[in-house]
Protein backbone atom coordinates (compact mmCIF):
# COMPACT_ATOMS: atom_id res chain seq x y z
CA UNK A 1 -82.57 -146.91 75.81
CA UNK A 2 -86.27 -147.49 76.66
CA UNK A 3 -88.18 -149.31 79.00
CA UNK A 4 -88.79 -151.78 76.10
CA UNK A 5 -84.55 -151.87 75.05
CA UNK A 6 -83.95 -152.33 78.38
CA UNK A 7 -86.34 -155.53 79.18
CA UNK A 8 -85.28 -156.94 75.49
CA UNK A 9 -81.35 -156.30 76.30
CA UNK A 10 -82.08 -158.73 80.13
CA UNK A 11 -84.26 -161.23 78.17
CA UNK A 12 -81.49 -161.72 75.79
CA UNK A 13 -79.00 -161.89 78.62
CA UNK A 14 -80.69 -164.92 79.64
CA UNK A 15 -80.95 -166.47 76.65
CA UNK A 16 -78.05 -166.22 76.44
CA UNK A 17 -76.70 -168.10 79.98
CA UNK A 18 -79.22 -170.57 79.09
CA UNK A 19 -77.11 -172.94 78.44
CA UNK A 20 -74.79 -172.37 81.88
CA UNK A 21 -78.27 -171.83 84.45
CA UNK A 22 -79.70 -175.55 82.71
CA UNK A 23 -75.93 -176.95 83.64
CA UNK A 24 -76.43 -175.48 86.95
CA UNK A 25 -79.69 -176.46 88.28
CA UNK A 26 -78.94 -180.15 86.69
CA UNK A 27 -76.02 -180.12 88.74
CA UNK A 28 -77.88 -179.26 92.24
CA UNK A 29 -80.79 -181.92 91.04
CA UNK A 30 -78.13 -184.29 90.62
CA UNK A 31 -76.69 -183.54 94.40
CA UNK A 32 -79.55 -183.28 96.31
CA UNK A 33 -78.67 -181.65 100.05
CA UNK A 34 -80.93 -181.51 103.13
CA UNK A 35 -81.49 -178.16 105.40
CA UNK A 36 -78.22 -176.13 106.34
CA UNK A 37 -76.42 -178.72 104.70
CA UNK A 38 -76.38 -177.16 100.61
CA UNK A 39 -72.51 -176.82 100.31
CA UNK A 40 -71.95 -177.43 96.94
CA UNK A 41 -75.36 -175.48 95.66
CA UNK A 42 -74.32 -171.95 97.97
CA UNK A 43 -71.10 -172.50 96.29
CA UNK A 44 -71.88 -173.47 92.63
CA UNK A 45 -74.16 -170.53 92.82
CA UNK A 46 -71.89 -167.99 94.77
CA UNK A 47 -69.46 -169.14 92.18
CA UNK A 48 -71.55 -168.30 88.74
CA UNK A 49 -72.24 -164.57 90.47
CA UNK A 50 -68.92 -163.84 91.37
CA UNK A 51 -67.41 -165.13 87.76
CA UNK A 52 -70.02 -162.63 86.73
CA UNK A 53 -69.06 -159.35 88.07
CA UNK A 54 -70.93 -159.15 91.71
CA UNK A 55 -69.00 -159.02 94.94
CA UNK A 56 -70.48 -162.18 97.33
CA UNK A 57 -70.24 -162.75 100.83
CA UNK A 58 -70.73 -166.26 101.92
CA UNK A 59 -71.91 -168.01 105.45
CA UNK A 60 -73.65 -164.39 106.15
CA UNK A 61 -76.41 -164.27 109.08
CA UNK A 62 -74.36 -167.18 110.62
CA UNK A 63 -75.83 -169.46 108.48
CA UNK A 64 -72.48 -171.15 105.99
CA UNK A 65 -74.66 -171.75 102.84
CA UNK A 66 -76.22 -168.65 102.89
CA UNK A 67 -74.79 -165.59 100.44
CA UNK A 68 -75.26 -162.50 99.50
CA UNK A 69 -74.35 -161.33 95.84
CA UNK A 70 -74.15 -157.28 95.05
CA UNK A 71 -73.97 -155.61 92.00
CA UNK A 72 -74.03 -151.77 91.22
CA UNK A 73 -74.74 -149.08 94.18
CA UNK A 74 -77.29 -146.61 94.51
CA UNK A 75 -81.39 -146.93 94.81
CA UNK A 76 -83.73 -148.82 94.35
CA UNK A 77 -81.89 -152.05 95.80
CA UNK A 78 -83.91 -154.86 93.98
CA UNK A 79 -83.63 -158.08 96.03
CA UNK A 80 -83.77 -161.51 94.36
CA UNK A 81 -83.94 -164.69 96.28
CA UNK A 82 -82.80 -168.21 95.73
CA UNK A 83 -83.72 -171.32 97.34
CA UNK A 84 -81.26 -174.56 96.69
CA UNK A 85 -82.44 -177.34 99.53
CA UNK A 86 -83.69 -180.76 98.70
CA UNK A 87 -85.94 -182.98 100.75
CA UNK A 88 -85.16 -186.00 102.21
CA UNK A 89 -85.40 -189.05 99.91
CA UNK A 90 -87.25 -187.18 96.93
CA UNK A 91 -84.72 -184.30 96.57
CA UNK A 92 -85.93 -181.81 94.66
CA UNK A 93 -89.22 -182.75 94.60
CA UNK A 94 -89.79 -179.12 95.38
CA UNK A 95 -88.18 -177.51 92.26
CA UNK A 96 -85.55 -175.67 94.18
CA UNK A 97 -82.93 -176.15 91.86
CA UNK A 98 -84.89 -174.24 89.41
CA UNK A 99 -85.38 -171.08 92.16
CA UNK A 100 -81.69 -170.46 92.56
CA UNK A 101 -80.66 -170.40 89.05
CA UNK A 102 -82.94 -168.27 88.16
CA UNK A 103 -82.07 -166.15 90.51
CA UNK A 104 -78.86 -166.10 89.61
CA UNK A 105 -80.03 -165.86 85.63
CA UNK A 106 -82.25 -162.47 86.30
CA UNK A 107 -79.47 -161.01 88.20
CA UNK A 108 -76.61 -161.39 85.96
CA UNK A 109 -79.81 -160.41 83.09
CA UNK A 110 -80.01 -156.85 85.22
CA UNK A 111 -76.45 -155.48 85.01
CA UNK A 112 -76.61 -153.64 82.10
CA UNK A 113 -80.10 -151.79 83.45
CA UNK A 114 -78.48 -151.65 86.71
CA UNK A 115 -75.29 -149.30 85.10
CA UNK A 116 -77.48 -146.98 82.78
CA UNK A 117 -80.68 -146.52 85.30
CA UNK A 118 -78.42 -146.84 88.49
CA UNK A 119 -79.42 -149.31 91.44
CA UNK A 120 -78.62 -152.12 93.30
CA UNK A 121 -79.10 -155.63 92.27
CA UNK A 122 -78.89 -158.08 95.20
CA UNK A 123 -79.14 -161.98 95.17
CA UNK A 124 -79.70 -163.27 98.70
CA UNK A 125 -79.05 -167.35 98.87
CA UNK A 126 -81.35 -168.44 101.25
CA UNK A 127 -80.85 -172.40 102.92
CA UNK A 128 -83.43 -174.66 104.43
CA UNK A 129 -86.52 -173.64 102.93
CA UNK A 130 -88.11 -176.97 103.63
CA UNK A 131 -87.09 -177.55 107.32
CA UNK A 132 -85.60 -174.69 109.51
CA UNK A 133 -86.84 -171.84 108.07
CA UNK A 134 -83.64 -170.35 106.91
CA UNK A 135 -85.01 -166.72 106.21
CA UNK A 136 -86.71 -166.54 108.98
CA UNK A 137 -83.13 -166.56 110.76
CA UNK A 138 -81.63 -164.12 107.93
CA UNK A 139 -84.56 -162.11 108.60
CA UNK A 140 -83.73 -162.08 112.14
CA UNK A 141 -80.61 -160.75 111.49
CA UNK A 142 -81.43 -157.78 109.20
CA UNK A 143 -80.81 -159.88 105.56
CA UNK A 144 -83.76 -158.56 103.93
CA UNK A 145 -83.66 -154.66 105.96
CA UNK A 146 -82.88 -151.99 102.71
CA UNK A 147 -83.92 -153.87 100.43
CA UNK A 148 -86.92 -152.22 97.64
CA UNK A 149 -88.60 -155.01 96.75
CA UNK A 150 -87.59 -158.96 96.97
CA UNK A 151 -88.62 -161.37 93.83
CA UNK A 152 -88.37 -165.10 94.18
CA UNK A 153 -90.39 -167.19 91.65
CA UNK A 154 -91.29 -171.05 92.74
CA UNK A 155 -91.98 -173.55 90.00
CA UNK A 156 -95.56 -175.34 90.55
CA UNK A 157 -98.02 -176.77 87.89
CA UNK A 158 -100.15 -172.93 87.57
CA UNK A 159 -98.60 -169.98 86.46
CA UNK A 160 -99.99 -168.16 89.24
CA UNK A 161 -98.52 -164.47 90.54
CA UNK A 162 -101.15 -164.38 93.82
CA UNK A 163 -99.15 -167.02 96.73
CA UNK A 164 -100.99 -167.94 99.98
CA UNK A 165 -98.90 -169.51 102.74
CA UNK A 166 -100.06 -169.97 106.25
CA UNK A 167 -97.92 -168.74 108.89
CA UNK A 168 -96.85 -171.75 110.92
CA UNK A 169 -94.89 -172.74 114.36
CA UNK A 170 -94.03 -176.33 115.26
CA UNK A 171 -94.79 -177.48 118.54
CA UNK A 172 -93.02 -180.07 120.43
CA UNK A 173 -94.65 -182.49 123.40
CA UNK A 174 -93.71 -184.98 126.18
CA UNK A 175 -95.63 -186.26 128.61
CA UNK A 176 -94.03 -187.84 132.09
CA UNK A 177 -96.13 -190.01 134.47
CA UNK A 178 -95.12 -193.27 136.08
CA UNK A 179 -94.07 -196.76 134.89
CA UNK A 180 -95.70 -200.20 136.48
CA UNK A 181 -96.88 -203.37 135.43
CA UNK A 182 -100.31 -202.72 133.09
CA UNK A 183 -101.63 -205.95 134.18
CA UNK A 184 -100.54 -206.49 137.51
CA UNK A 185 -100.61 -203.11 139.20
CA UNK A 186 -102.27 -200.79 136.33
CA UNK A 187 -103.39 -198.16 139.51
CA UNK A 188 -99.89 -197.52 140.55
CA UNK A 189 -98.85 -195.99 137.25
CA UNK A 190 -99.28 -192.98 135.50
CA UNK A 191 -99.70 -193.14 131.41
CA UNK A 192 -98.55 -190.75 129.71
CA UNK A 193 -99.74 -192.30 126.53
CA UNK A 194 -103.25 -191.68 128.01
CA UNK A 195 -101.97 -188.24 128.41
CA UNK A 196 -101.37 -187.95 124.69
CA UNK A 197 -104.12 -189.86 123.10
CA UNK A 198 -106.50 -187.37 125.12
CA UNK A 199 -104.36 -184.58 124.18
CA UNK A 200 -105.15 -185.67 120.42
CA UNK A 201 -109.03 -186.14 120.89
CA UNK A 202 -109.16 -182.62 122.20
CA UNK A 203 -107.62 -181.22 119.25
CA UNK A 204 -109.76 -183.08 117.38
CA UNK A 205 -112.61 -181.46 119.24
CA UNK A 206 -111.13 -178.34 118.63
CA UNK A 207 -110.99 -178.53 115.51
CA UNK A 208 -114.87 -178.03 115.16
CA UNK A 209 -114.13 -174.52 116.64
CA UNK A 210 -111.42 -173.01 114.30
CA UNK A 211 -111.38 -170.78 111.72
CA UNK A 212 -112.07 -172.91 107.99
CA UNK A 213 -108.41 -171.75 107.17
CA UNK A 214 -106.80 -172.89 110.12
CA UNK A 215 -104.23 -176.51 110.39
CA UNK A 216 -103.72 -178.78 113.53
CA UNK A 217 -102.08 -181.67 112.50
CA UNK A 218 -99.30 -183.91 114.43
CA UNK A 219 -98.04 -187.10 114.81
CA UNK A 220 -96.25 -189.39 117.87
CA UNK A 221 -92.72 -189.65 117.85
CA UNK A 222 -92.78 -191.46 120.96
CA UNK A 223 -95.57 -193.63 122.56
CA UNK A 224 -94.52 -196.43 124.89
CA UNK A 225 -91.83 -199.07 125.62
CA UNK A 226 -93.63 -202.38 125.59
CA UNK A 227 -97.73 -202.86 125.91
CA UNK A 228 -97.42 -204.74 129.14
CA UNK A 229 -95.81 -201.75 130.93
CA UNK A 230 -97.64 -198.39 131.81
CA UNK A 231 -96.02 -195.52 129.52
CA UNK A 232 -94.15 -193.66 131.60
CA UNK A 233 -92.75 -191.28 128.61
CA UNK A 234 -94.56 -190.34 124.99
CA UNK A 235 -94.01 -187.60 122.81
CA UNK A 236 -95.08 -186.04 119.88
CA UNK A 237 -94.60 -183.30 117.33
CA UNK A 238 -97.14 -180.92 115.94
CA UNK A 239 -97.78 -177.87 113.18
CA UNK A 240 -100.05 -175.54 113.85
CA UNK A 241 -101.30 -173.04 111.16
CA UNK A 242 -103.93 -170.40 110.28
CA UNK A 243 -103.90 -167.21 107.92
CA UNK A 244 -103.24 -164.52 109.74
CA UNK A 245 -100.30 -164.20 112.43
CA UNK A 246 -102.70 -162.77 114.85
CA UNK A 247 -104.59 -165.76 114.85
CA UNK A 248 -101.80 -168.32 114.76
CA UNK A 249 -101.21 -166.38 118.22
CA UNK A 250 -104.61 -166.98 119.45
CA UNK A 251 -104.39 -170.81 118.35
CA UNK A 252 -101.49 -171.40 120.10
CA UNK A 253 -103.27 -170.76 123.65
CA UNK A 254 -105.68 -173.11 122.30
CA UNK A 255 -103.87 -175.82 121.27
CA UNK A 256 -101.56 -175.86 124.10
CA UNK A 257 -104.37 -176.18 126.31
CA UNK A 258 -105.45 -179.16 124.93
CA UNK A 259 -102.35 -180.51 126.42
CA UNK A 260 -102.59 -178.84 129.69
CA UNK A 261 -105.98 -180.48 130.27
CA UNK A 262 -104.76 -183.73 128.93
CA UNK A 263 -102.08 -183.39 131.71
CA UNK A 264 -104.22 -182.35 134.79
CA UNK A 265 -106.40 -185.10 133.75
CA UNK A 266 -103.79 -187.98 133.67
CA UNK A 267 -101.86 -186.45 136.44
CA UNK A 268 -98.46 -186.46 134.09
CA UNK A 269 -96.49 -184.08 133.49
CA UNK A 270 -96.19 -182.11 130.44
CA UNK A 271 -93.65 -180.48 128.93
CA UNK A 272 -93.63 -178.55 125.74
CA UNK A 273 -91.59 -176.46 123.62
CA UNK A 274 -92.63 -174.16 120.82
CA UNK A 275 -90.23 -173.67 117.87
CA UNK A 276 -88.01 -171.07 117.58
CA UNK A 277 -88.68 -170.09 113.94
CA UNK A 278 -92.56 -169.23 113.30
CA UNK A 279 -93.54 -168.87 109.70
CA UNK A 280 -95.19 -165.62 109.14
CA UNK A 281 -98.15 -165.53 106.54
CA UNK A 282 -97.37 -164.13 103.52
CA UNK A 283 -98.15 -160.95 101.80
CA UNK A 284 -98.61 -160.93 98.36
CA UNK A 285 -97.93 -157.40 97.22
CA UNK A 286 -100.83 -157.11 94.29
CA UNK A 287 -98.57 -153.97 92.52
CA UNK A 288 -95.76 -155.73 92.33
CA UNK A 289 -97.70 -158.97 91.38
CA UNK A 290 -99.22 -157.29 88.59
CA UNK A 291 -96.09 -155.93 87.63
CA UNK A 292 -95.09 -159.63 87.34
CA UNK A 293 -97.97 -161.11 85.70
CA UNK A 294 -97.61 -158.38 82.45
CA UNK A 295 -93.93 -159.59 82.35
CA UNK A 296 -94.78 -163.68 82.22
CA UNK A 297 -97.69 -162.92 80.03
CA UNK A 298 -95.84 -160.94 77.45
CA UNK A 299 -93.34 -164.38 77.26
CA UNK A 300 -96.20 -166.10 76.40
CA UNK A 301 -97.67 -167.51 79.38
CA UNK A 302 -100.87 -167.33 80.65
CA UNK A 303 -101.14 -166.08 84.19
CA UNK A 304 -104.22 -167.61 85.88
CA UNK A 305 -106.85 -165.29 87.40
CA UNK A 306 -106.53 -166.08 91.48
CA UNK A 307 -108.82 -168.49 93.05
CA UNK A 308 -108.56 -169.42 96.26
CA UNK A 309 -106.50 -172.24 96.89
CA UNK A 310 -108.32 -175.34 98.92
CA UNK A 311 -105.16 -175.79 100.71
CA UNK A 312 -101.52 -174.20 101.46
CA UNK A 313 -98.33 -174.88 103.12
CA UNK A 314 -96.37 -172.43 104.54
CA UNK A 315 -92.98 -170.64 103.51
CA UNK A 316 -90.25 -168.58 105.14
CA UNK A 317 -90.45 -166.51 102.35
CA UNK A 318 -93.71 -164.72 104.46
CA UNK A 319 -91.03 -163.74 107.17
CA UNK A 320 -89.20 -161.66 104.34
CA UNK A 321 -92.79 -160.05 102.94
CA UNK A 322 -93.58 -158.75 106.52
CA UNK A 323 -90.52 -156.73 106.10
CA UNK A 324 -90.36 -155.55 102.53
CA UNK A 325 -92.72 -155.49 99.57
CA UNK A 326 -92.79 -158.82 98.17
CA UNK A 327 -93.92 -161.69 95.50
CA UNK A 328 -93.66 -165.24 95.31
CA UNK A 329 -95.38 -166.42 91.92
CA UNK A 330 -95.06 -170.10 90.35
CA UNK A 331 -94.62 -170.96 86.90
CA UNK A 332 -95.82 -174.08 85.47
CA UNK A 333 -93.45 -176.67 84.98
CA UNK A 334 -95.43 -180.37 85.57
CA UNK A 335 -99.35 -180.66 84.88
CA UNK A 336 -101.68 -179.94 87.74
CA UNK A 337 -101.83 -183.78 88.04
CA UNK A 338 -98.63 -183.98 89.35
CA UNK A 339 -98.25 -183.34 93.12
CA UNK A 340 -95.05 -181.03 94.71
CA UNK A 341 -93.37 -183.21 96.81
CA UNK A 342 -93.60 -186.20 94.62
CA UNK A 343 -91.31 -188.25 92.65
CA UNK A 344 -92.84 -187.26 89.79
CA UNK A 345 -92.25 -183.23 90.42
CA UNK A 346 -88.73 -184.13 91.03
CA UNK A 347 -88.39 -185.56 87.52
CA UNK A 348 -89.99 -182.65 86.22
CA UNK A 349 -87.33 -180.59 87.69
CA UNK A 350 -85.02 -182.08 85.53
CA UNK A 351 -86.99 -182.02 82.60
CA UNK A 352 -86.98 -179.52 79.23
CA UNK A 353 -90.33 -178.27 80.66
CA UNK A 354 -88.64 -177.50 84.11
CA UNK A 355 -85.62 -175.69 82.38
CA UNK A 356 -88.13 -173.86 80.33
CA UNK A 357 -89.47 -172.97 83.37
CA UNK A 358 -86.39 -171.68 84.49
CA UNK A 359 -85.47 -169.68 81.93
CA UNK A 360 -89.36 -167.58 81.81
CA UNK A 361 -88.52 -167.24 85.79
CA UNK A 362 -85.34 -165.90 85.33
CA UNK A 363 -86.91 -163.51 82.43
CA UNK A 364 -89.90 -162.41 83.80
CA UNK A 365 -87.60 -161.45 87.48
CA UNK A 366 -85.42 -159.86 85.49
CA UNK A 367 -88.06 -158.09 83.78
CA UNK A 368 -90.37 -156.80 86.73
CA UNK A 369 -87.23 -155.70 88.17
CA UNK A 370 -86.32 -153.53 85.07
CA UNK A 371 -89.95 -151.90 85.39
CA UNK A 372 -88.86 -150.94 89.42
CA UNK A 373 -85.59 -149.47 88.20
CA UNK A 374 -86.77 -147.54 85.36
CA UNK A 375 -90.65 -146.12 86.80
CA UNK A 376 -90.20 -144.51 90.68
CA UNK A 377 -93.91 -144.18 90.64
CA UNK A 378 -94.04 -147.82 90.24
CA UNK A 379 -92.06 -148.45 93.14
CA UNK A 380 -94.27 -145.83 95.35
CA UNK A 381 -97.28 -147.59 94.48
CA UNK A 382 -95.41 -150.98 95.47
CA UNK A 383 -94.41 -148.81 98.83
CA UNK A 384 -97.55 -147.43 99.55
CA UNK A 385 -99.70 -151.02 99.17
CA UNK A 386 -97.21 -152.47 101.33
CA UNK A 387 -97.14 -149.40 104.10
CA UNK A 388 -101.12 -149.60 103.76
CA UNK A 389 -101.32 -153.18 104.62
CA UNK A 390 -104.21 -153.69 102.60
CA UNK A 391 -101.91 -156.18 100.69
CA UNK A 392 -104.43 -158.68 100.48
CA UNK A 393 -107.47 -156.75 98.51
CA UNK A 394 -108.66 -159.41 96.76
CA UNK A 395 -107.36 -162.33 98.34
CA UNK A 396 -108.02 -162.32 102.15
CA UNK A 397 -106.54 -165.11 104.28
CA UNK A 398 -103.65 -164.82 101.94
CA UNK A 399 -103.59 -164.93 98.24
């Protein structure tokens, strides 16, 4: 069979599932869950694969709704990746219901290439994409090491195959000084709300000196009791961001000394805690990407040319590009009215556009993975770009 049999054999695969990946992602729309917490999606999900031919291993990396689906043996190992958590009170306003079955839709799509060009198809289930970075703890643990190449497509309102995501680490504060009476004796206390409000005018100042692609931006969980008693406790939490994970480093020192010289100023006492799970920036491998954008284009869609994107959040998906060749591409599902995050992107995750959506992901995955199994020079340019690290040729600060 040809390249071209091959890629018209998995597009008719998931044509026809496209019945059983609509049920599915209208069931985990339906049953929105929250970080660590997707039971019934790892499960519905684990379930499809395994009624499907490929071995799965649930709870791996310690994490209970993560999985890992195999299928066939041998190199390359293609990796595809699902995501399946909601967000609080506008569930999946985010799309992810879309992202895991099509992950599950390309992979079942790849069997056949899979037996005849040999190869190893893997689905990885990854939790708490919104809050707790759950592949930044699978990649911790060696989920992603052996892997070729890892596809995960996010819906958006562009079809779009060059991501930017900032890395990212959360940063948690409390101040301590000394409770007394704020009208009566004012000098005997210590406020630690003082503390934090000059904590927050320094980053503001800061701001000024930071790179244009850079993100400081909190808010206080905690700022006093009662307003005629000196704070003797506030806290707050903050993201910090930038482009690069070199400069997220050098940001840190910065930032934190905002709070340092808030403290010595006040006299309270700080403490702080950085979180566990930083958010690498992402690396858009432009081989692979291109790879990609022939696939979605040759369904009919038109792939815009990259522009750099006034703003971005950040992903744990850039923890799995740091360690193997990756792309994260969108597909239009809502118009570029509509905001992610919304109410309204939620509905549109349940619409026919969003299952249409699903169904080009699913294809053009399964696709671009077809074009890795059946050209090895492919896959050493994709290796070579990504050894390089001149992943970001036309995009710098992440594209």
């Amino acid at each position: 069979m040809t390249l071209v049999g091959y890629k018209r054999s998995a597009i008719e695969s998931v044509e026809a599932q496209r019945a059983q990946l609509v049920d599915l992602s209208l069931r985990i729309h339906a049953n929105p869950e929250l970080a660590f917490e997707e039971h019934r999606a790892s499960a519905w999900l684990s379930d499809y694969l395994r009624a499907n031919g490929f071995q799965v291993e649930q709870g791996i990396c310690d994490l209970p709704t993560a999985f890992r689906a195999t299928f066939g043996d041998g190199r390359p190992i293609i990796g595809l990746l699902g995501e399946y958590d909601a967000l609080p009170k506008v569930g999946h306003a985010c799309g992810h219901n879309l992202m895991g079955a099509s992950a599950v839709g390309a992979a079942v799509a790849l069997k056949q290439a899979a037996v005849k060009l040999g190869g190893e198809i893997v689905v990885l289930g990854t939790p708490a994409e919104e809050s707790g970075g759950g592949k930044i703890s699978m990649a911790k643990k060696g989920a992603f090491d052996g892997l070729d190449v890892a596809l995960i497509v996010h819906p958006g309102t562009r079809n779009s195959v060059h991501a930017r995501a900032l890395a990212c680490i959360g940063l948690g504060v409390h101040f301590h000084g000394r409770s007394a009476h704020a009208a009566s004796r004012p000098e005997a206390g210590i406020n630690a709300l003082d503390a934090l409000i000059l904590a927050f005018n320094g980053i503001g100042a800061l701001r000024q000196h930071v790179r244009g692609d850079a993100r400081i931006h909190g808010i206080i969980t905690h700022g006093g009791d009662a307003p005629n008693v000196i704070p003797s406790h506030t806290s707050a939490s903050f993201l910090v961001r930038a482009a690069d994970d070199d400069y997220l480093s050098e940001l840190q020192e910065k930032v934190l000394s905002c709070f340092e010289g808030a403290a010595k100023a006040t006299g309270a006492r700080l403490e702080y805690k950085w979180g566990t799970n930083k958010y690498a920036a992402l690396r858009t491998n432009l081989t692979l990407a291109r790879a990609f954008a022939a696939n979605l284009e040759a369904l009919g869609r038109s792939v815009e040319p990259y522009r750099r994107p006034r703003g971005v959040g950040s992903t744990d998906m850039g923890n799995v590009s740091a360690v193997v060749p990756s792309i994260h591409p969108s597909i239009a599902i809502a118009p570029r009215t509509v905001l992610l995050h919304s109410p309204d992107f939620a509905a549109a995750a349940a619409s026919e556009e969003g299952q249409r959506g699903l169904v080009d992901a699913a294809k053009a995955m399964a696709m671009t993975a077809v074009d890795i199994l059946a050209s090895p020079d492919l896959l050493d340019r994709v290796k070579d770009e990504f050894l390089d690290g001149d992943d970001q040729a036309e995009t710098h600060g992440h594209g």
